[in-house]
Protein backbone atom coordinates (compact mmCIF):
# COMPACT_ATOMS: atom_id res chain seq x y z
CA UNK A 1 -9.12 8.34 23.89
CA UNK A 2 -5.84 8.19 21.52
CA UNK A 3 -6.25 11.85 20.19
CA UNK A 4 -5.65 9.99 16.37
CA UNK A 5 -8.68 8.30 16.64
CA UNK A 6 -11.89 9.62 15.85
CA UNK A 7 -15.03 7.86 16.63
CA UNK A 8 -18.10 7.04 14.35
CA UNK A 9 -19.93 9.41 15.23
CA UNK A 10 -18.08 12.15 14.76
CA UNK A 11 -16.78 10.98 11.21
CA UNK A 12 -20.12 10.98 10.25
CA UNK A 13 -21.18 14.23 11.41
CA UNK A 14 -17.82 16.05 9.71
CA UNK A 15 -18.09 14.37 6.86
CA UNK A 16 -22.28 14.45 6.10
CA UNK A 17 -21.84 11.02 4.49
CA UNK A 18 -24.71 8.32 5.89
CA UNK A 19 -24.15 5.25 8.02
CA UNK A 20 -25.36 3.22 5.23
CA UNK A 21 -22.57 4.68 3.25
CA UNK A 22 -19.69 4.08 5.39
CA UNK A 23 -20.82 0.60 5.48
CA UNK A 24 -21.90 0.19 1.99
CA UNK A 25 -18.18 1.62 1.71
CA UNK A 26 -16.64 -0.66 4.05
CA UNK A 27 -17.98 -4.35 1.99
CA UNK A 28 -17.03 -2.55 -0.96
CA UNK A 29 -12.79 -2.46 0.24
CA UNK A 30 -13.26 1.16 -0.03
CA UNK A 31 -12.63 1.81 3.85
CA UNK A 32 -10.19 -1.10 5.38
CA UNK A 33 -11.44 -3.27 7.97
CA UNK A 34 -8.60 -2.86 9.87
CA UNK A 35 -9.74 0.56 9.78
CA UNK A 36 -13.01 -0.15 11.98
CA UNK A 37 -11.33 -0.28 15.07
CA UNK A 38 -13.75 -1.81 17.96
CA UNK A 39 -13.40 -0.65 21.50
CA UNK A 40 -15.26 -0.94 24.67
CA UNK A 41 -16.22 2.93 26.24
CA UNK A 42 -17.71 3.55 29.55
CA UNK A 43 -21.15 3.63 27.14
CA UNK A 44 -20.91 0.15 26.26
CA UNK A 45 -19.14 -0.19 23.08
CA UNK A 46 -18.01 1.91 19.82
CA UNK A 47 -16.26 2.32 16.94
CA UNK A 48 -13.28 3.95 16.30
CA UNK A 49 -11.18 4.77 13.05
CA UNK A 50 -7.53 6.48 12.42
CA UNK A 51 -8.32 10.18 11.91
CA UNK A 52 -6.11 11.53 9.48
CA UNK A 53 -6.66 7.92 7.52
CA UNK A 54 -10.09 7.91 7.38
CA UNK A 55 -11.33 11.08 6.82
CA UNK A 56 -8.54 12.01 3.66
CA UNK A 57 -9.98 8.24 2.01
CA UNK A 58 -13.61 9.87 2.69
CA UNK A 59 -12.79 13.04 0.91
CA UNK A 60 -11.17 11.22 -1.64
CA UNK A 61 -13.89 9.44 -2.29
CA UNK A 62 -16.49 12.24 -2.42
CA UNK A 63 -14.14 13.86 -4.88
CA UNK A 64 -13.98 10.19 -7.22
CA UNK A 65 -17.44 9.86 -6.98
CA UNK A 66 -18.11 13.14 -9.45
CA UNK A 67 -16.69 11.26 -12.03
CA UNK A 68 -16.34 6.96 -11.33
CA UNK A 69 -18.81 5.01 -10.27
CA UNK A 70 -18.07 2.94 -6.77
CA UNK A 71 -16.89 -0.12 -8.43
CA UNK A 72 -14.72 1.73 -10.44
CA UNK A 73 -13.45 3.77 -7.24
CA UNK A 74 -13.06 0.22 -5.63
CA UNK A 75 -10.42 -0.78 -8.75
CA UNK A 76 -8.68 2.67 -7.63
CA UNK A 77 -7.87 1.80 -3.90
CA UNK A 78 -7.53 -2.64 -5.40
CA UNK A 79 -5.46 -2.13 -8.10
CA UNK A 80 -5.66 -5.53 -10.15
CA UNK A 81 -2.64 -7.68 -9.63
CA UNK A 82 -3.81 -10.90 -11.90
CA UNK A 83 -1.46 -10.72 -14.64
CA UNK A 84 -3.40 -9.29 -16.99
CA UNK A 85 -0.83 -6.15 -18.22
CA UNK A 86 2.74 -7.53 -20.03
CA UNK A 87 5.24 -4.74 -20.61
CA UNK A 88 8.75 -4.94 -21.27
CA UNK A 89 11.47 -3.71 -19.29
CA UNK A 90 12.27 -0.78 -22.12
CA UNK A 91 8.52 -0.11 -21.76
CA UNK A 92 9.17 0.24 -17.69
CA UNK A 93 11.63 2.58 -18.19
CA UNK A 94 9.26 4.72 -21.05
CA UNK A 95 6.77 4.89 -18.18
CA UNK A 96 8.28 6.34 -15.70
CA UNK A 97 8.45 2.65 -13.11
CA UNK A 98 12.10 2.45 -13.13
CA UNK A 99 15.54 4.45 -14.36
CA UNK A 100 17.16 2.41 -16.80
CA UNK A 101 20.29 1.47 -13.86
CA UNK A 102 18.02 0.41 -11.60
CA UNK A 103 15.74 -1.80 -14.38
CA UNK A 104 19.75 -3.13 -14.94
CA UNK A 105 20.75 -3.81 -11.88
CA UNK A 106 16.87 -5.75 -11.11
CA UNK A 107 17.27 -7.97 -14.41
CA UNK A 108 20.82 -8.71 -13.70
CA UNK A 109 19.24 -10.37 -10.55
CA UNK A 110 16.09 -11.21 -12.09
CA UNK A 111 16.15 -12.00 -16.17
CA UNK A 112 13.05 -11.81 -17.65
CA UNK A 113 11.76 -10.64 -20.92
CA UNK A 114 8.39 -9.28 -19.73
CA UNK A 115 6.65 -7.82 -16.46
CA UNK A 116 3.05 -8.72 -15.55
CA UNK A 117 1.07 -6.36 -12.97
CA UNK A 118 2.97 -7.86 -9.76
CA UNK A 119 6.40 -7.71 -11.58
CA UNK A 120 6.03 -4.06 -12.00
CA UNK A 121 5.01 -3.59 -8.30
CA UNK A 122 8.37 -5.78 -7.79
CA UNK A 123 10.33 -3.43 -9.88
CA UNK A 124 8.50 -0.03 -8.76
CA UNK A 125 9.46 -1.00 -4.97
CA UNK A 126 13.04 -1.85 -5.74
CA UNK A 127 13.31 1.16 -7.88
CA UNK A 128 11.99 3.31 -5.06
CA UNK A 129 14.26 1.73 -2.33
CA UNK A 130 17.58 1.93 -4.17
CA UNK A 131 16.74 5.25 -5.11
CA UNK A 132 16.37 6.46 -1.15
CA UNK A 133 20.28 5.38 -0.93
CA UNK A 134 19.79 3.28 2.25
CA UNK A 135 19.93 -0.03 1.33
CA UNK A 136 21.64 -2.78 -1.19
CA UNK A 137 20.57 -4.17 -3.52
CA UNK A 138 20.08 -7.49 -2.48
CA UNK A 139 18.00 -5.71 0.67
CA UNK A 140 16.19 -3.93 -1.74
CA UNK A 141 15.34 -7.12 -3.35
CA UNK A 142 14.63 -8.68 -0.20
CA UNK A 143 11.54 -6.19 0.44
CA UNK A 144 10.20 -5.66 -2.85
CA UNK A 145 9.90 -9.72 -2.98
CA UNK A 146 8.47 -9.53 0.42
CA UNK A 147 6.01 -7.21 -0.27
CA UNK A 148 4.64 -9.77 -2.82
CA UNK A 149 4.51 -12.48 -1.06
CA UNK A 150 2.04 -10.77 1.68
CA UNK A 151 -1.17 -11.10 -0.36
CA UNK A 152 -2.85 -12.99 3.16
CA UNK A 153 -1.92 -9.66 4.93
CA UNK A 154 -5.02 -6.95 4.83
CA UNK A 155 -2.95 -3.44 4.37
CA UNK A 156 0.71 -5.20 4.82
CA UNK A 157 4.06 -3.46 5.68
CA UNK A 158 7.32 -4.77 4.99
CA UNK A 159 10.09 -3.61 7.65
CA UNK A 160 13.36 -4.03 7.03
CA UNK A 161 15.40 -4.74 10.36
CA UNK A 162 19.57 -4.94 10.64
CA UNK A 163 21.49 -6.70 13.63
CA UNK A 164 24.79 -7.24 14.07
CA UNK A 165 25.16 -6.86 10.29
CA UNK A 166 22.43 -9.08 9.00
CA UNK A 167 19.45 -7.75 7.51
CA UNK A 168 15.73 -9.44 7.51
CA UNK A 169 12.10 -8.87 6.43
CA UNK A 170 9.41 -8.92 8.67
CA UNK A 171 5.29 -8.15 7.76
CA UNK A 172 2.68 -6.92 9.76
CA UNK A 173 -0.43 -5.27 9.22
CA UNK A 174 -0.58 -0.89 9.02
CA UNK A 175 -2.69 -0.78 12.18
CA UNK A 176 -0.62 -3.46 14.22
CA UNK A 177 2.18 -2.26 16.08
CA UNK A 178 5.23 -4.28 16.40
CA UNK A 179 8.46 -4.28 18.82
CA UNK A 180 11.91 -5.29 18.14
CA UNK A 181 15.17 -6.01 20.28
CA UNK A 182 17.30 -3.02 20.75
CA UNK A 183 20.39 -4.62 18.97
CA UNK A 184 18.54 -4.17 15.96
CA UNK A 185 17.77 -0.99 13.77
CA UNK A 186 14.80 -0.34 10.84
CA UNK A 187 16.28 0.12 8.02
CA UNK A 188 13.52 0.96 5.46
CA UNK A 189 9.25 0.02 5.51
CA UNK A 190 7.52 -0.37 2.65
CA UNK A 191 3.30 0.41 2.86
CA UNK A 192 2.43 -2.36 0.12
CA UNK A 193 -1.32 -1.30 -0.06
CA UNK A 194 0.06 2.39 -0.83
CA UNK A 195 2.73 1.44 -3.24
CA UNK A 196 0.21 -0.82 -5.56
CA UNK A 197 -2.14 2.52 -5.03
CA UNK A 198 0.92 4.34 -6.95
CA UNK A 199 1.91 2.23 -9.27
CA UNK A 200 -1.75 1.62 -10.79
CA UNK A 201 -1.80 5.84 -10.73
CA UNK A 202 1.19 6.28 -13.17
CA UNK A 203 -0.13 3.12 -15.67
CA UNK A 204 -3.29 4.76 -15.71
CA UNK A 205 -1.91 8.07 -16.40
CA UNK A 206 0.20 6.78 -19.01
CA UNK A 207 -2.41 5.21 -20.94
CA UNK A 208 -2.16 1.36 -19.22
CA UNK A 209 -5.43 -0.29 -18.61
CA UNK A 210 -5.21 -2.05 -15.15
């Protein structure tokens, strides 16, 4: 067995949390699906999940629960992304989302007067990108854009790939690996799920109700 993998069983038993629970935690979004992985053993068939994942979201968690409830936890790990929020772009930089150059050099490509929920998580991943020095910032645009666009995609990633000069997006999902030519080079990857996770953090934190 992949030594990152842990099975059922065991998560259970290190853990102490019930089978109902993980469950009840699973059809809640509180556990991924993608995160039930389903393989056939020399018993039949079992379960499998990525260690490291799994059991810091199940500690996590058991630390929330002292003081949300599990919808409330659920919001936490779903951040809202309807449009509900409106900030400006001075208010983006207040907060913490984006240094005023960066906010500059993102309206410059993208006027606009205010930034709903899925703006912001436009803006936070450009921000972060141009800020790791490794990319443009029309690449930088490229992802962050990306990123929104993969709402079908349960836990997307967004990798950045360069041949021969040229530099596209691709998706895929956290648990699926993926291959490329050897002409071409990653660039950058952005963990969507992860980001969104972040960004709904440091609203919270400075007094934005998500």
């Amino acid at each position: 067995m992949d030594e990152n993998l842990i099975t059922k069983k065991e998560l259970l038993e290190l853990t102490g949390i019930s089978y109902g629970a993980l469950y009840r935690w699973k059809r809640m979004k509180l556990l991924p699906d993608e995160w039930f992985i389903h393989r056939s053993t020399f018993t039949g068939h079992e379960t499998f999940f990525p260690r490291d994942k799994v059991l810091g979201r199940v500690e996590e968690i058991q630390r929330l629960k002292e003081e949300m409830s599990l919808e409330e936890i659920a919001r936490h790990f779903s951040p809202n992304v309807s449009g509900e929020i409106s900030i400006t772009a001075a208010e983006a930089v207040e907060k913490g989302i984006a240094p005023p150059p960066i906010v500059n050099q993102y309206l410059a490509a993208k006027p606009t007067e205010q930034f709903d929920f899925s703006g912001l998580l436009e803006l936070y991943i450009f921000s972060e990108l141009l800020r790791e020095g490794q990319l443009t910032r029309d690449e930088a645009l490229e992802m962050a854009e990306t990123a929104l666009a993969a709402e079908d995609i349960s836990e997307p990633v967004v990798y950045l790939l360069r041949k021969y000069g040229v530099a596209f997006c691709l998706t895929a999902g956290e648990m699926q690996k993926i291959a490329f030519d050897r002409q071409s080079t990653l660039a950058a990857q952005v963990a969507v799920s992860a980001r969104k996770a972040a960004l709904t953090e440091l609203l919270r934190q400075k007094g934005v109700s998500i």
